[in-house]
C-alpha atoms as a PDB file:
ATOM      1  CA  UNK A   1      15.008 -50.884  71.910  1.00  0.00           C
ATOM      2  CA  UNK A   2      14.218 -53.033  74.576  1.00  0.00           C
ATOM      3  CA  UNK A   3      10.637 -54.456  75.662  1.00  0.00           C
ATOM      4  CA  UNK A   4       9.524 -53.569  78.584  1.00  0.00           C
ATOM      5  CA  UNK A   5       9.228 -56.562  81.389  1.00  0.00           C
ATOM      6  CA  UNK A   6       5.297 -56.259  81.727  1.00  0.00           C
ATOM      7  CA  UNK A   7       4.852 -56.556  78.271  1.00  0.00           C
ATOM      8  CA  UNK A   8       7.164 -59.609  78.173  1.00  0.00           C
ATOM      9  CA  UNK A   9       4.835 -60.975  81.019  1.00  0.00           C
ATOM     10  CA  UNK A  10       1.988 -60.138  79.723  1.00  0.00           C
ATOM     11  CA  UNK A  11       2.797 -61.081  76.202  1.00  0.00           C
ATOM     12  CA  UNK A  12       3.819 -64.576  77.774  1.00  0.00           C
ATOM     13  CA  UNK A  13       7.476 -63.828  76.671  1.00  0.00           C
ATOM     14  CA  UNK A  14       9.439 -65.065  79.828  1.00  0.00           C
ATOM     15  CA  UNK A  15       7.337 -68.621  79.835  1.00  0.00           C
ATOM     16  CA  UNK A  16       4.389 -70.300  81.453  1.00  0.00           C
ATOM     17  CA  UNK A  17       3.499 -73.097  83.749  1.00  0.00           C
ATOM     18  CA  UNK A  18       0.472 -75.229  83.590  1.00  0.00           C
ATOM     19  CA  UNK A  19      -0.164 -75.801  87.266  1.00  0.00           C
ATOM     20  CA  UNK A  20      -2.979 -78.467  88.090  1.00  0.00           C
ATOM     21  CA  UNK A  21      -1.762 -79.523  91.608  1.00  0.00           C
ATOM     22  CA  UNK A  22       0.995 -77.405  93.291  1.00  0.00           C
ATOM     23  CA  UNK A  23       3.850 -75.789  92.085  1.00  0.00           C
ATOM     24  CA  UNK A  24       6.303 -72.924  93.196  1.00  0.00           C
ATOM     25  CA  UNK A  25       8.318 -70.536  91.033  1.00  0.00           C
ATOM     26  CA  UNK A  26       8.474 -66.749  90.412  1.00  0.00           C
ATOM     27  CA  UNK A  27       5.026 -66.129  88.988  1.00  0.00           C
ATOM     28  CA  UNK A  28       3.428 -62.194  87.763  1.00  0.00           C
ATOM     29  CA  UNK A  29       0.176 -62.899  86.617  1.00  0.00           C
ATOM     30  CA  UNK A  30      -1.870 -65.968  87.139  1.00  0.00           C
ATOM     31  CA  UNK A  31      -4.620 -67.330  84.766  1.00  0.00           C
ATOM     32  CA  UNK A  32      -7.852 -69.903  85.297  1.00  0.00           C
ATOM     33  CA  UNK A  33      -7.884 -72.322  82.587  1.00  0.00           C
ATOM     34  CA  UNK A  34     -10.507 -73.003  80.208  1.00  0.00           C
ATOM     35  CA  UNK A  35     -13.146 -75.052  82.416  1.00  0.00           C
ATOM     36  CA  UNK A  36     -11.856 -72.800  85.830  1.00  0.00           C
ATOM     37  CA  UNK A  37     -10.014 -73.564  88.778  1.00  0.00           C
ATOM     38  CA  UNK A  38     -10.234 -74.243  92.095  1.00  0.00           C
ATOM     39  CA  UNK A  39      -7.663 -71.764  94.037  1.00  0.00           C
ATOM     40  CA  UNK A  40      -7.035 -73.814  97.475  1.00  0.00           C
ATOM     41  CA  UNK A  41      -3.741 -71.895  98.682  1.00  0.00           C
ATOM     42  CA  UNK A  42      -0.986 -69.374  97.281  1.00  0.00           C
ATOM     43  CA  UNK A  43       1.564 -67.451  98.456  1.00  0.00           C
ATOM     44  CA  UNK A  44       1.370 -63.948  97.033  1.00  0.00           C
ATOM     45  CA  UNK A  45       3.990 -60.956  98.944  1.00  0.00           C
ATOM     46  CA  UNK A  46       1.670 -57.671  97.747  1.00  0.00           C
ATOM     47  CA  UNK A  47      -1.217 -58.903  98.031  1.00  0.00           C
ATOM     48  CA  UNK A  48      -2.971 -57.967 101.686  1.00  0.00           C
ATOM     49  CA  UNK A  49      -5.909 -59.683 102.524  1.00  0.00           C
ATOM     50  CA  UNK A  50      -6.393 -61.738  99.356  1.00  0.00           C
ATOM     51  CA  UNK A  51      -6.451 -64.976 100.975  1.00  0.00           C
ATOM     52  CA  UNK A  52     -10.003 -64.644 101.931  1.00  0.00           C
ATOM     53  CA  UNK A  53     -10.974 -63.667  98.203  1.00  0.00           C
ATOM     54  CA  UNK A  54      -8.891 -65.041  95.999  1.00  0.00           C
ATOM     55  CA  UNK A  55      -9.096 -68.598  96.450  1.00  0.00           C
ATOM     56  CA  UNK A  56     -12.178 -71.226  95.986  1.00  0.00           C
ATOM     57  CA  UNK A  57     -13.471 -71.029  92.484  1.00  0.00           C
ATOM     58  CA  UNK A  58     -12.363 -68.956  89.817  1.00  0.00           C
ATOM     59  CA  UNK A  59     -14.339 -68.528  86.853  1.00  0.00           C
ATOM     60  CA  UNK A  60     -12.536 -69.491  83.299  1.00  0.00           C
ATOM     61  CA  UNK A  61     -10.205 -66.805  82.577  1.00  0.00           C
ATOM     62  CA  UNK A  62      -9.851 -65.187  85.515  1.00  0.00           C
ATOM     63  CA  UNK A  63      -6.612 -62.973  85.988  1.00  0.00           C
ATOM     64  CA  UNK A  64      -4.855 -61.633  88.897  1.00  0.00           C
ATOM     65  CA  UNK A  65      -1.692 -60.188  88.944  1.00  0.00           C
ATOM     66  CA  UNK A  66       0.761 -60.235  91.934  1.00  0.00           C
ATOM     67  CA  UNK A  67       4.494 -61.647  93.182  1.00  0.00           C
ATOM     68  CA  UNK A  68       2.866 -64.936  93.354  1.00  0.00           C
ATOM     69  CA  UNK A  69       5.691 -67.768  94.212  1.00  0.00           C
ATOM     70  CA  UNK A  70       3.549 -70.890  95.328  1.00  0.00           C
ATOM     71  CA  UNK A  71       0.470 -72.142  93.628  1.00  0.00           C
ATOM     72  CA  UNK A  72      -2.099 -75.071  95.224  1.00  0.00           C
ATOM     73  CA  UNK A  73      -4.777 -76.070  92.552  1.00  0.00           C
ATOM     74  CA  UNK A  74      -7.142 -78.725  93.408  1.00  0.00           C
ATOM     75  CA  UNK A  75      -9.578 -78.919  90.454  1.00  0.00           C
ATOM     76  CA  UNK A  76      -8.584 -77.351  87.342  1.00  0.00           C
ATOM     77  CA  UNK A  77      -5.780 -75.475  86.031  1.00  0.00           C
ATOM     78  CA  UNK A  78      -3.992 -72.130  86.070  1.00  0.00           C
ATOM     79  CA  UNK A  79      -1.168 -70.870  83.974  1.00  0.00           C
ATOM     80  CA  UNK A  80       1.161 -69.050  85.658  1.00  0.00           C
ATOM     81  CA  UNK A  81       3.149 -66.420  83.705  1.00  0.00           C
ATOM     82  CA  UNK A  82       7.224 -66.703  84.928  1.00  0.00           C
ATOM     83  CA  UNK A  83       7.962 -62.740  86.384  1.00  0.00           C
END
């Protein structure tokens, strides 16, 4: 029986990057790293409107799922589950 891809994703199964500055890649759910991050710019194709409130600060832990493929961090880190 196979496991099904959200729970590889979620289960961190298909990988993760540590992104502190910019990076690009095929990313499903993004994480803010123990001390938070600082969100300047993504690229994100079903997300409408999240531009406005999804970057600037994000508290430690914060999670947002998405088809995220480019990541801009300027303070920080996120790890960025592979989709």
């Amino acid at each position: 029986m196979s496991t099904p891809a959200i729970t590889e994703q979620s289960l961190g199964k298909r990988g993760s990057v540590i992104v502190t500055s910019s990076d690009t890649g095929n990313f499903a759910i993004i994480v803010a790293g123990p001390r938070g991050a600082t969100l300047d710019a993504f690229t994100c194709s079903n997300k409408t409107g999240a531009s406005t409130g999804l970057t600037g600060a994000l508290p430690a832990g914060y999670t947002s799922y998405g088809n995220f493929t480019s990541l801009t961090v300027s303070a920080g880190s996120i790890e960025a589950y592979n989709a």
